[in-house]
Protein backbone atom coordinates (compact mmCIF):
# COMPACT_ATOMS: atom_id res chain seq x y z
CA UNK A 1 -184.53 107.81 155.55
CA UNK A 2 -181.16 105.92 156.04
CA UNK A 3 -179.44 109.20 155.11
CA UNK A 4 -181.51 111.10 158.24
CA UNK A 5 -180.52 108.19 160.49
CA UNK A 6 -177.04 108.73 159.86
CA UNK A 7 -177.24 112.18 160.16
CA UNK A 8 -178.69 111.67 163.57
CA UNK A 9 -175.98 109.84 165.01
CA UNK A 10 -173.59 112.10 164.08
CA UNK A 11 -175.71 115.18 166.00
CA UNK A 12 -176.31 112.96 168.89
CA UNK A 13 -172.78 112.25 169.01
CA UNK A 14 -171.74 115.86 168.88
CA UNK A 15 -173.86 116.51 171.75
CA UNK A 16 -174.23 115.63 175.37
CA UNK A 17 -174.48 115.71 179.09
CA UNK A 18 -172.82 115.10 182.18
CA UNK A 19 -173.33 114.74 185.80
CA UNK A 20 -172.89 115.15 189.12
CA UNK A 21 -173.53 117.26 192.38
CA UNK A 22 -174.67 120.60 193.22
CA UNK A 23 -171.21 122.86 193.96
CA UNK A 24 -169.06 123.77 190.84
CA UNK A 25 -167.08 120.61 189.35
CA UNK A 26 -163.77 121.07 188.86
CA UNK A 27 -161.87 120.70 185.09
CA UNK A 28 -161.08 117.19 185.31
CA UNK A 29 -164.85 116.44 187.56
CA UNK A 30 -166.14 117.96 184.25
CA UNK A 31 -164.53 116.32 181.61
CA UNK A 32 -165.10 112.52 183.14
CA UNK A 33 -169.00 113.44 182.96
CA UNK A 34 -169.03 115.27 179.83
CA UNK A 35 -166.95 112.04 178.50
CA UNK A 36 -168.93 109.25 180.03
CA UNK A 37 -172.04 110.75 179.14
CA UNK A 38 -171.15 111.30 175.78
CA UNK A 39 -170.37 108.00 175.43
CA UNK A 40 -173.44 106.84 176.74
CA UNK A 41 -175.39 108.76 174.41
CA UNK A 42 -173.10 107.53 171.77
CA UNK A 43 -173.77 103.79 171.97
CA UNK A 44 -177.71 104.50 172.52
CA UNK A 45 -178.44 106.28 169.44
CA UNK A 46 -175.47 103.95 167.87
CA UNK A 47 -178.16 101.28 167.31
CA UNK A 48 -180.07 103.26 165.15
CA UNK A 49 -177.49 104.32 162.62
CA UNK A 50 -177.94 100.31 160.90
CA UNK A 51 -180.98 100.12 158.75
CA UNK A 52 -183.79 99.16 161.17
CA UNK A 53 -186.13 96.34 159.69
CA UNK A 54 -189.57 98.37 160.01
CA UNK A 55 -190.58 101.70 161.85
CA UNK A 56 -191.61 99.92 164.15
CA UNK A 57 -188.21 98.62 165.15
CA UNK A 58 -186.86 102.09 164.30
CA UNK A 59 -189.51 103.29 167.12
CA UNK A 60 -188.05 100.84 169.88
CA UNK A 61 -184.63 102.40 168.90
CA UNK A 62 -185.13 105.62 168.87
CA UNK A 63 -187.04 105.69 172.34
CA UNK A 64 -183.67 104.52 173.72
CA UNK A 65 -181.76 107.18 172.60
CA UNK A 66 -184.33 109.27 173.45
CA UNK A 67 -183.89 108.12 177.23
CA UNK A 68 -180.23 108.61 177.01
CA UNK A 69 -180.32 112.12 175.47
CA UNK A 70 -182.99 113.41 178.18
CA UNK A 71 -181.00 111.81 181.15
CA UNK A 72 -177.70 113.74 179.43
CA UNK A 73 -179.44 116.72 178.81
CA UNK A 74 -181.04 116.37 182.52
CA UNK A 75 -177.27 115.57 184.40
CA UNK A 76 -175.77 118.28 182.00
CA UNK A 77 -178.21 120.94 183.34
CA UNK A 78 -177.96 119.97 187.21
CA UNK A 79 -174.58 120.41 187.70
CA UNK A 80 -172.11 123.44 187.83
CA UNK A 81 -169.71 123.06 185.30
CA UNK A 82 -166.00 125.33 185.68
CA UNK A 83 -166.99 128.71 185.32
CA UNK A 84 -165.43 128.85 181.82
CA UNK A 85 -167.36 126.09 181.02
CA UNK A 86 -170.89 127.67 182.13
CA UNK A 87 -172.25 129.36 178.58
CA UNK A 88 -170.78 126.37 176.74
CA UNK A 89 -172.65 123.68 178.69
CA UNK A 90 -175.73 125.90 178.39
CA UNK A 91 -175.70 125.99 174.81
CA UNK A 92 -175.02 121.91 175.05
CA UNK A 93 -178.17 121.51 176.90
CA UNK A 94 -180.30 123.78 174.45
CA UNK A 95 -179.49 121.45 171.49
CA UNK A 96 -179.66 118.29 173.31
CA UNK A 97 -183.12 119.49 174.27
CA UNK A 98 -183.62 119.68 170.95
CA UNK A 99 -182.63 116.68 170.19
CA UNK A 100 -184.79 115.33 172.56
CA UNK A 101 -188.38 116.90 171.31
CA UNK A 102 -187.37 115.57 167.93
CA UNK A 103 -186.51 112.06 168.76
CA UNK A 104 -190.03 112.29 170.35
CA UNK A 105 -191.58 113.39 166.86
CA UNK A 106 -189.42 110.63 165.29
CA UNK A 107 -190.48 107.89 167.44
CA UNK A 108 -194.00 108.75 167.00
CA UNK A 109 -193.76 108.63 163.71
CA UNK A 110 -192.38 105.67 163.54
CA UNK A 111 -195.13 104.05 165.79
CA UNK A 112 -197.40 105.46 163.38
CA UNK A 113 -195.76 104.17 160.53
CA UNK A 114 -195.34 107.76 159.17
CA UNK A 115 -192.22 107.79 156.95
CA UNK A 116 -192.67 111.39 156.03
CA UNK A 117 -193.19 112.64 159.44
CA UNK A 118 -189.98 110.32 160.54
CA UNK A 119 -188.50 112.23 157.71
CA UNK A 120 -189.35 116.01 158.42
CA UNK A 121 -188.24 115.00 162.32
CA UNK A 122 -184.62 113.94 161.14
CA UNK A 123 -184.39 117.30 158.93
CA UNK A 124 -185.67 119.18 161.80
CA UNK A 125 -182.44 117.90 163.62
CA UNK A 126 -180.31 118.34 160.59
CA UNK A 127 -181.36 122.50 159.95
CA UNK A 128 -181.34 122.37 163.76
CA UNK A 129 -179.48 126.08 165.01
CA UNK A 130 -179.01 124.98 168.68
CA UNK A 131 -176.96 121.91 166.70
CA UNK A 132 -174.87 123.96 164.90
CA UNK A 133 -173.85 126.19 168.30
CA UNK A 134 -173.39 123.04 169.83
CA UNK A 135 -170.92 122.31 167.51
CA UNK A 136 -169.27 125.79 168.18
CA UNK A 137 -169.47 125.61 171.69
CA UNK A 138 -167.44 122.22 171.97
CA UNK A 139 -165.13 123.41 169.84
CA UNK A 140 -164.90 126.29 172.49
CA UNK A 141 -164.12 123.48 175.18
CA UNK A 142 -161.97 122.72 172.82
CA UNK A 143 -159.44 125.36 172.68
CA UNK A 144 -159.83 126.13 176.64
CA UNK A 145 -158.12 122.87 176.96
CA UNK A 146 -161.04 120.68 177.63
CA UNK A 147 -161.08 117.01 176.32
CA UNK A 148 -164.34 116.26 176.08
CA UNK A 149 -164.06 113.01 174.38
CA UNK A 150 -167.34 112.08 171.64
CA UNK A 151 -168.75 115.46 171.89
CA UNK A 152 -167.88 117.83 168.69
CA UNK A 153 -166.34 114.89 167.01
């Protein structure tokens, strides 16, 4: 289980959101969301990468970085990134909707005290193909020239 926790962080922290208006940010509009909201989801699901005391604590955990990967995935998908940005972010908020449904499973689990269920949720993150684009598509920021801070790292 400690093993699927740390793989989690490191997925959450490859992936996440940003925010803002309705018209179409601009480069640098983009990266301070993309940054700050990668950040955000970084210190939520940071506090479950220890080794929680029970699965019940692992529950009350999880269900934070739950919140902060919906409200990432959420800004992400509201706004209008640069329009070289556009199938990148997409593919962001695919996995981090991902994400999301399995921290779900996960935090269920853990109220249930269901370590293999907890289990199969981390793997499903781990084999996860909207995770792996993810990965390609911020390395695809990336080379356009975008710093995206936490995301990809």
């Amino acid at each position: 289980m400690p093993t699927k926790l740390a793989f989690l962080v490191a997925a959450l922290a490859l992936v996440a959101g940003c925010g803002g208006g309705s018209s179409r940010l601009s480069k640098a509009e983009f990266e301070q969301h993309i940054q700050a909201d990668g950040k955000a989801v970084q210190q939520a699901v940071t506090k479950i990468s220890g080794n929680p005391s029970s699965l019940g604590a692992l529950a009350k955990q999880v269900a934070a970085a739950e919140g902060a990967v919906k409200a990432a995935a959420d800004d992400l998908e509201s706004v209008k990134p640069p329009a070289d940005a556009e199938q990148e972010t997409k593919t962001i908020v695919s996995a981090l909707r991902t994400i999301d449904v399995q921290l779900q499973k996960l935090e269920q689990a853990a109220k249930k005290n269901d370590p293999v269920a907890a289990a199969a949720a981390g793997s499903a993150i781990q084999h996860s193909p909207e995770i792996a684009a993810a990965q390609k598509a911020a390395n695809s920021l990336k080379k356009k020239g975008y710093k995206i801070g936490v995301i990809g790292s």
